[in-house]
Protein backbone atom coordinates (compact mmCIF):
# COMPACT_ATOMS: atom_id res chain seq x y z
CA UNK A 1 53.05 15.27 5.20
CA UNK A 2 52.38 11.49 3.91
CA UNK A 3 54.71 8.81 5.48
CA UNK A 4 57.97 8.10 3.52
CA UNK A 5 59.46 5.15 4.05
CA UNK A 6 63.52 4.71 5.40
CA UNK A 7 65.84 3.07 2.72
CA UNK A 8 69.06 0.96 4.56
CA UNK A 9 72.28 1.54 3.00
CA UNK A 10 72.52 -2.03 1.29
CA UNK A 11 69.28 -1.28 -0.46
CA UNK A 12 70.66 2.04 -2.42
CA UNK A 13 73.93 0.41 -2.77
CA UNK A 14 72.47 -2.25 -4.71
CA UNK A 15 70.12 0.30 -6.24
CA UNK A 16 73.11 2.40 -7.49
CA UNK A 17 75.46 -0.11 -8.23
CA UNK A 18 77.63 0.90 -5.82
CA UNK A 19 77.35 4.29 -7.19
CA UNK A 20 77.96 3.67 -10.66
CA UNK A 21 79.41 7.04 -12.47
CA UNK A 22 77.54 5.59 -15.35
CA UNK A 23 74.04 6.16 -13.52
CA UNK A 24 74.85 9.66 -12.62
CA UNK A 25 72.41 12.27 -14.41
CA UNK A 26 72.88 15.65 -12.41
CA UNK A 27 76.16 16.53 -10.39
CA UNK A 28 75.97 19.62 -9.19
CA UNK A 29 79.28 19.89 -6.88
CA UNK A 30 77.55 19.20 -3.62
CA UNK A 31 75.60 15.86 -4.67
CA UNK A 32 75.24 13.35 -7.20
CA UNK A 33 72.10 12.28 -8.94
CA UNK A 34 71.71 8.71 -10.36
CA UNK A 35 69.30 6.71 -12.11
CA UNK A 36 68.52 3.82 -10.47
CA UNK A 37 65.82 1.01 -10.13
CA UNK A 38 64.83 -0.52 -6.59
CA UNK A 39 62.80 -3.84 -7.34
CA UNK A 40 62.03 -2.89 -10.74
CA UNK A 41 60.41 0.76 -9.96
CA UNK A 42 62.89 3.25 -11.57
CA UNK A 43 63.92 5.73 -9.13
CA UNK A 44 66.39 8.50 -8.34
CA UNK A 45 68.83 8.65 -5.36
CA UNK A 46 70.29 11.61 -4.56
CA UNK A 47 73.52 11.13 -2.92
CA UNK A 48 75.34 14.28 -0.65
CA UNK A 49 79.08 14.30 -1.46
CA UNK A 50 80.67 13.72 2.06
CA UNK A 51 84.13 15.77 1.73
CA UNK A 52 81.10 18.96 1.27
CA UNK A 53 82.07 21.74 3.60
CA UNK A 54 80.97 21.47 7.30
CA UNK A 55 77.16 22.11 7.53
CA UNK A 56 75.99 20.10 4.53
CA UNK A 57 73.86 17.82 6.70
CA UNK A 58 71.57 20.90 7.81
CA UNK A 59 71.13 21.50 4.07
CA UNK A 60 70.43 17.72 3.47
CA UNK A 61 67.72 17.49 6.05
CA UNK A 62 66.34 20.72 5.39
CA UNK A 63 66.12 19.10 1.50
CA UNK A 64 64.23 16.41 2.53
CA UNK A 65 61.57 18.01 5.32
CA UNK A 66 60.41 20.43 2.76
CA UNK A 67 60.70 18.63 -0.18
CA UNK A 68 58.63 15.98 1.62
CA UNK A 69 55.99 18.79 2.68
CA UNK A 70 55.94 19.93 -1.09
CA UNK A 71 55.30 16.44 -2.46
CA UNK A 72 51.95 17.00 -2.98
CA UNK A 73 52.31 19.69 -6.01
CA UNK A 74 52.08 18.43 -9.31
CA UNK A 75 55.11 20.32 -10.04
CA UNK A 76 57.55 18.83 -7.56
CA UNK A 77 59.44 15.53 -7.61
CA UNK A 78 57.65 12.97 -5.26
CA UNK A 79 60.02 11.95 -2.09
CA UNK A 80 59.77 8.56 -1.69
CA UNK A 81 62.21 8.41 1.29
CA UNK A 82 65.61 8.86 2.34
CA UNK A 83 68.53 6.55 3.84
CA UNK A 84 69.85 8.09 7.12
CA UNK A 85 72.62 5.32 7.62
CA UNK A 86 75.43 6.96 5.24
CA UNK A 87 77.83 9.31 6.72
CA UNK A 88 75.16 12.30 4.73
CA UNK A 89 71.70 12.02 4.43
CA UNK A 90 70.35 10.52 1.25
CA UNK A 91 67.55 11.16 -0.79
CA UNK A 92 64.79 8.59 -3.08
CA UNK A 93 62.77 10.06 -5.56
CA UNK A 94 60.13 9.25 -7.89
CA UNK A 95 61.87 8.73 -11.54
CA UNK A 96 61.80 11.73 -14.20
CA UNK A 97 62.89 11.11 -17.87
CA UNK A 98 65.47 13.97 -17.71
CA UNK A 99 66.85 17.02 -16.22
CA UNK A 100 65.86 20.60 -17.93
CA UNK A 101 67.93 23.25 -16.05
CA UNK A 102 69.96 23.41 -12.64
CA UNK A 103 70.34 26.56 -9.97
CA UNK A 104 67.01 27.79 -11.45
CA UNK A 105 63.68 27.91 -10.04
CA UNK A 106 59.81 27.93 -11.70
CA UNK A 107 57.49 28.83 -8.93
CA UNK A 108 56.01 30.30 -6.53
CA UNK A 109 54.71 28.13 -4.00
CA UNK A 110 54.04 29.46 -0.37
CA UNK A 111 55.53 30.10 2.36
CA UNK A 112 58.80 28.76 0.91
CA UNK A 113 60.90 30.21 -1.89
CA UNK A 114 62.44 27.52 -3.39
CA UNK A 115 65.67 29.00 -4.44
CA UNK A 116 68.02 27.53 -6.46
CA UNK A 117 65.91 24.91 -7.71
CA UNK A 118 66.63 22.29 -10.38
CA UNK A 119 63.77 21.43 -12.66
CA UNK A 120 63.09 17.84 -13.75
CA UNK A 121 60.52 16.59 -16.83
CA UNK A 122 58.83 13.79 -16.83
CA UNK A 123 57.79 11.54 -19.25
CA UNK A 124 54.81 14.21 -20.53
CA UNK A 125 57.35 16.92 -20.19
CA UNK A 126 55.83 18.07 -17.14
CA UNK A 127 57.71 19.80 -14.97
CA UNK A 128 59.19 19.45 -11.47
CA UNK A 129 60.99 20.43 -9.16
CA UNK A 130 63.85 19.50 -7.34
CA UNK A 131 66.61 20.78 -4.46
CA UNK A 132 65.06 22.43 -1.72
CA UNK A 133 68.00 22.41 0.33
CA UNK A 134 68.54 26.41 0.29
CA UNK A 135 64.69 27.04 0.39
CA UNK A 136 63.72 29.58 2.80
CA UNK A 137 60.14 29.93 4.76
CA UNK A 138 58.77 33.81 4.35
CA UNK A 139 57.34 34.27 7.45
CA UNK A 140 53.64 34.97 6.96
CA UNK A 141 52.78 38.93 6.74
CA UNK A 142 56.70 39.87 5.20
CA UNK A 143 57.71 40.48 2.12
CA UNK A 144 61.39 39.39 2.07
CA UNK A 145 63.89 37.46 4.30
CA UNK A 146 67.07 38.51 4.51
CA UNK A 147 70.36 36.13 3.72
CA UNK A 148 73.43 35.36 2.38
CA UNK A 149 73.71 35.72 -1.38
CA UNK A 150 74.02 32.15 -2.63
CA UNK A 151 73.83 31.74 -6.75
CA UNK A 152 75.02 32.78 -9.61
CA UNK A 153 76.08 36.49 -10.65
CA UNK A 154 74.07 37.30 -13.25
CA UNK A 155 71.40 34.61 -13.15
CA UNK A 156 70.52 36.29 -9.57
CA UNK A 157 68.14 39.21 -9.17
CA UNK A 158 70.05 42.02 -9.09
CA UNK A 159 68.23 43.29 -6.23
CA UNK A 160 69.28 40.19 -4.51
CA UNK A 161 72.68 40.31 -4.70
CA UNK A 162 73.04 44.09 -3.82
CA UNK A 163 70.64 43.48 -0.66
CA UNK A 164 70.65 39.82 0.71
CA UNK A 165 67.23 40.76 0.41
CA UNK A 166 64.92 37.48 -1.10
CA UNK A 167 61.41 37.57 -2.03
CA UNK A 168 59.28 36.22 -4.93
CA UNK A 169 60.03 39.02 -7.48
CA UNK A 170 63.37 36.87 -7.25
CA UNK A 171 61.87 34.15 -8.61
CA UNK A 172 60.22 35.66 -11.09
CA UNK A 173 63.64 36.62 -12.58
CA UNK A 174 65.10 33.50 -12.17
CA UNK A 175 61.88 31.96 -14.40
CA UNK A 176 62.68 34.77 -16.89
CA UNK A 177 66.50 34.09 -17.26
CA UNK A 178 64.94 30.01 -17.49
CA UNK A 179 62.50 31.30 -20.49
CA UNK A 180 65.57 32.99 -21.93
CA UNK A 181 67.77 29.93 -22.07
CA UNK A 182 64.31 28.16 -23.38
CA UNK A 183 64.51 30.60 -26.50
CA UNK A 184 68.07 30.27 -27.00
CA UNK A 185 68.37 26.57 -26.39
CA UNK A 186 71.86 26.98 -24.82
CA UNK A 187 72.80 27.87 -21.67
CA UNK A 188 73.29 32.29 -21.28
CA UNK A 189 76.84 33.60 -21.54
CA UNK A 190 78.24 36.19 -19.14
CA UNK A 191 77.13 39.14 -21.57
CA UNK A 192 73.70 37.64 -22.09
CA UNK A 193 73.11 37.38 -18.22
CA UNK A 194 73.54 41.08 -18.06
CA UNK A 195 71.32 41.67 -21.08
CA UNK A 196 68.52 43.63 -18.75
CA UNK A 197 71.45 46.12 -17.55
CA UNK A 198 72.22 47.22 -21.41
CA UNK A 199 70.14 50.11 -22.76
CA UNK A 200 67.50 49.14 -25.01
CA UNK A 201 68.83 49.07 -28.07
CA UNK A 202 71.85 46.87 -27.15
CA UNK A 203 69.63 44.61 -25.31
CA UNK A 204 67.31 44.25 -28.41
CA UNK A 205 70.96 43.41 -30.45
CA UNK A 206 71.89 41.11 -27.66
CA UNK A 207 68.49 39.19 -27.76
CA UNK A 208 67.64 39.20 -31.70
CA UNK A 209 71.56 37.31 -31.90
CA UNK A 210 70.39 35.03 -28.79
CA UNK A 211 67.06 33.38 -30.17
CA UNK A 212 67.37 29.94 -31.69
CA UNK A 213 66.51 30.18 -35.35
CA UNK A 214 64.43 27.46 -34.93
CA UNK A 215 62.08 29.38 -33.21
């Protein structure tokens, strides 16, 4: 893991503006994301919401040890450091243009599933990811881990929420439902979550209604 550097608290309060809501590109109920520049670099600073239930920190730090272990991929969003001053742990990264899709995940980099991912582009579209707070190691020689079901019903493999039972087949349906909302260019309703549990016919229906025109 390459050295990140420590960020006080004065430097991402002047790099947020003392949190500007205006700066804010991604909230996603547990943290804020803003846009920010720190001596003319743009950046991002993710910033942990402290009234988050009890145990938020573990998640934090968690966030930024593997996120800082998984800097290396092309496909994840440099850490360029955290602040460990504020009352939660925040997070610097490198700047993307824009965020794609949140609670979804795009890969399959081992030995940690990196669920509920966000996924970032930059400015050639590339992707990357983001959020590795709820990524979980696969210890080497298994094929799941078991834990509690954390995600959204119908954007979860099935098998997944029935079993607490996690492995990369999960993520494969999470990139699926991502491809699906790709096609569609909105976000899936309830009924087009569940398309895969319709027979084929209906799901046929459901998916010939779902695709953008456009496409």
């Amino acid at each position: 893991v390459q050295p990140h550097r420590h960020f006080s608290t004065e430097e991402i309060i002047i790099a947020t503006n003392c949190y500007d809501g205006n700066q804010i590109v991604v909230y996603d109920g547990g943290y804020r994301l803003y846009k920010d520049s720190l001596k003319d670099r743009p950046i991002f600073v993710k910033k942990y919401d402290s009234n988050y239930p009890l145990g938020l920190k573990y998640y934090a730090y968690k966030d930024i040890v593997i996120g800082s272990q998984m800097s290396g991929y092309k496909n994840v969003l440099k850490v360029l450091g955290c602040c460990l001053e504020t009352q939660n742990p925040s997070v610097v990264y490198e700047f993307a243009c824009k965020s794609l899709s949140r609670s979804l995940s795009a890969t399959n980099v081992k030995p940690v599933l990196p669920w509920k991912c966000s996924i970032m582009l930059d400015h050639n579209n590339v992707p990357k990811l983001i959020d590795f707070g709820l990524g979980i190691s696969l210890p080497q020689g298994q094929a799941h881990v078991e834990d509690a079901v954390i995600g959204r019903i119908g954007l979860s493999a099935p098998e997944y929420v029935t079993t607490g039972y996690l492995t990369e087949k999960a993520d494969v349906y999470l990139f699926g439902m991502l491809l699906l909302e790709l096609l569609g260019g909105r976000k899936l309703t309830i009924v087009e979550r569940n398309i895969l549990d319709t027979d084929e016919k209906h799901c046929v229906e459901i998916f010939s209604n779902f695709v953008d025109p456009r496409m």
